[in-house]
Protein backbone atom coordinates (compact mmCIF):
# COMPACT_ATOMS: atom_id res chain seq x y z
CA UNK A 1 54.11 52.81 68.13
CA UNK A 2 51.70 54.45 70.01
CA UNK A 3 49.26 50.92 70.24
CA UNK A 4 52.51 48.92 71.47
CA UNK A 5 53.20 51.57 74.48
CA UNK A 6 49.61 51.01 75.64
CA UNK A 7 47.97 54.59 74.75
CA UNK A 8 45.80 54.28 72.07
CA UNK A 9 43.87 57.80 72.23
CA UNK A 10 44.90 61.38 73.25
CA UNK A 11 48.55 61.69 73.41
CA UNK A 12 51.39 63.63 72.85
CA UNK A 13 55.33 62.07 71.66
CA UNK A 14 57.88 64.43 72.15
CA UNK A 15 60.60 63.41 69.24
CA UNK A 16 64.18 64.99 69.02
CA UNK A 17 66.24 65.08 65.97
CA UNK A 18 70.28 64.17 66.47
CA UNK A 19 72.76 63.31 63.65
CA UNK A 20 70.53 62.82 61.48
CA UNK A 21 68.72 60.08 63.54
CA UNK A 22 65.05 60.74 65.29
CA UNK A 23 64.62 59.46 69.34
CA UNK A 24 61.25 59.45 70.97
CA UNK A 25 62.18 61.45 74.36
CA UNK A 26 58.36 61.17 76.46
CA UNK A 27 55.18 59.52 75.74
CA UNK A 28 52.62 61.81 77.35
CA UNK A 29 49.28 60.28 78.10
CA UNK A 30 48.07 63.48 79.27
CA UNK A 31 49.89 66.56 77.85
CA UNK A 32 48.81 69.82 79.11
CA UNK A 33 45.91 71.77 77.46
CA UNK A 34 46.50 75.19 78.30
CA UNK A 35 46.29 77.60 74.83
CA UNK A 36 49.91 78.12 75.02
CA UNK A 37 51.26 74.44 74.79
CA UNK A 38 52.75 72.92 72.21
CA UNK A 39 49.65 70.40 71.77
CA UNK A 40 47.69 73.67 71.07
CA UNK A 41 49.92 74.86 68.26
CA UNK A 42 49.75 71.75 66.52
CA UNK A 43 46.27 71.65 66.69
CA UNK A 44 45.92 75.12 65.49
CA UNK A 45 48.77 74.56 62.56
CA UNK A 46 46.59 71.69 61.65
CA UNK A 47 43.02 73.89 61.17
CA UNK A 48 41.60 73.47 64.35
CA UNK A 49 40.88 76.45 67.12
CA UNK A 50 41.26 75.96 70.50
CA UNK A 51 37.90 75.38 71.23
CA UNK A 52 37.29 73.09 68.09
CA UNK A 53 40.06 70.43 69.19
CA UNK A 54 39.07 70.57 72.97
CA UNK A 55 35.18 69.89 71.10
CA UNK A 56 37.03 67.08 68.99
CA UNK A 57 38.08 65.27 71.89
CA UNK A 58 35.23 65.03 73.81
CA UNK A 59 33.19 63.87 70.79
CA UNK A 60 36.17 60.99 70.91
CA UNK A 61 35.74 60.60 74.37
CA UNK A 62 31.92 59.92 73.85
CA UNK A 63 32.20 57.48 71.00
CA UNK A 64 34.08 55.52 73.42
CA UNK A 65 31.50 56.10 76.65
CA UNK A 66 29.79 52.19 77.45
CA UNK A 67 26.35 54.25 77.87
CA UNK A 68 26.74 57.01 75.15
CA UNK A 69 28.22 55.74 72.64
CA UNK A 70 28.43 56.17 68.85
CA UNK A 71 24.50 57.71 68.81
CA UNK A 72 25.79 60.27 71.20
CA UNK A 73 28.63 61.46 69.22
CA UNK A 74 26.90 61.28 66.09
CA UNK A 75 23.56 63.74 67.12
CA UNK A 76 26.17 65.63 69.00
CA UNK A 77 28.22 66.28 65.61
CA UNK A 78 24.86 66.69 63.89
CA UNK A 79 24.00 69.29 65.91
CA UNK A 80 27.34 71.30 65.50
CA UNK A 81 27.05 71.20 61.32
């Protein structure tokens, strides 16, 4: 779903429930990343702190980087174990 709508990295779906049925209401390609958003709390239900998914997705972002790269990412996730 998310590969046919053209985002393929950080995003947020916002899905309501109605009779029974689920409908996708927004594709977000850049939902908000204040502490007190909903993208927060899931990353917090989900085991991460604040400050561990913001780290997460700039580790992604620098896998992805044409001069960083992988090696980048990888000494940078070294470094944090």
């Amino acid at each position: 779903m998310i590969l046919r709508s053209g985002f393929s990295y950080y995003s947020r779906i916002d899905i309501r429930m109605k009779d029974g049925l689920f409908y996708i209401t927004d594709i977000n390609p850049n939902a908000d990343l204040c502490p007190d958003t909903s993208t927060i709390s899931a990353a917090e239900f989900a085991g991460y702190t604040y400050a561990d998914f913001l780290g997460r997705l700039v580790l992604l972002a620098a896998e992805r980087h044409p001069a960083w790269g992988i090696e980048f990412a990888l000494a940078s996730r070294n470094s944090l174990v």
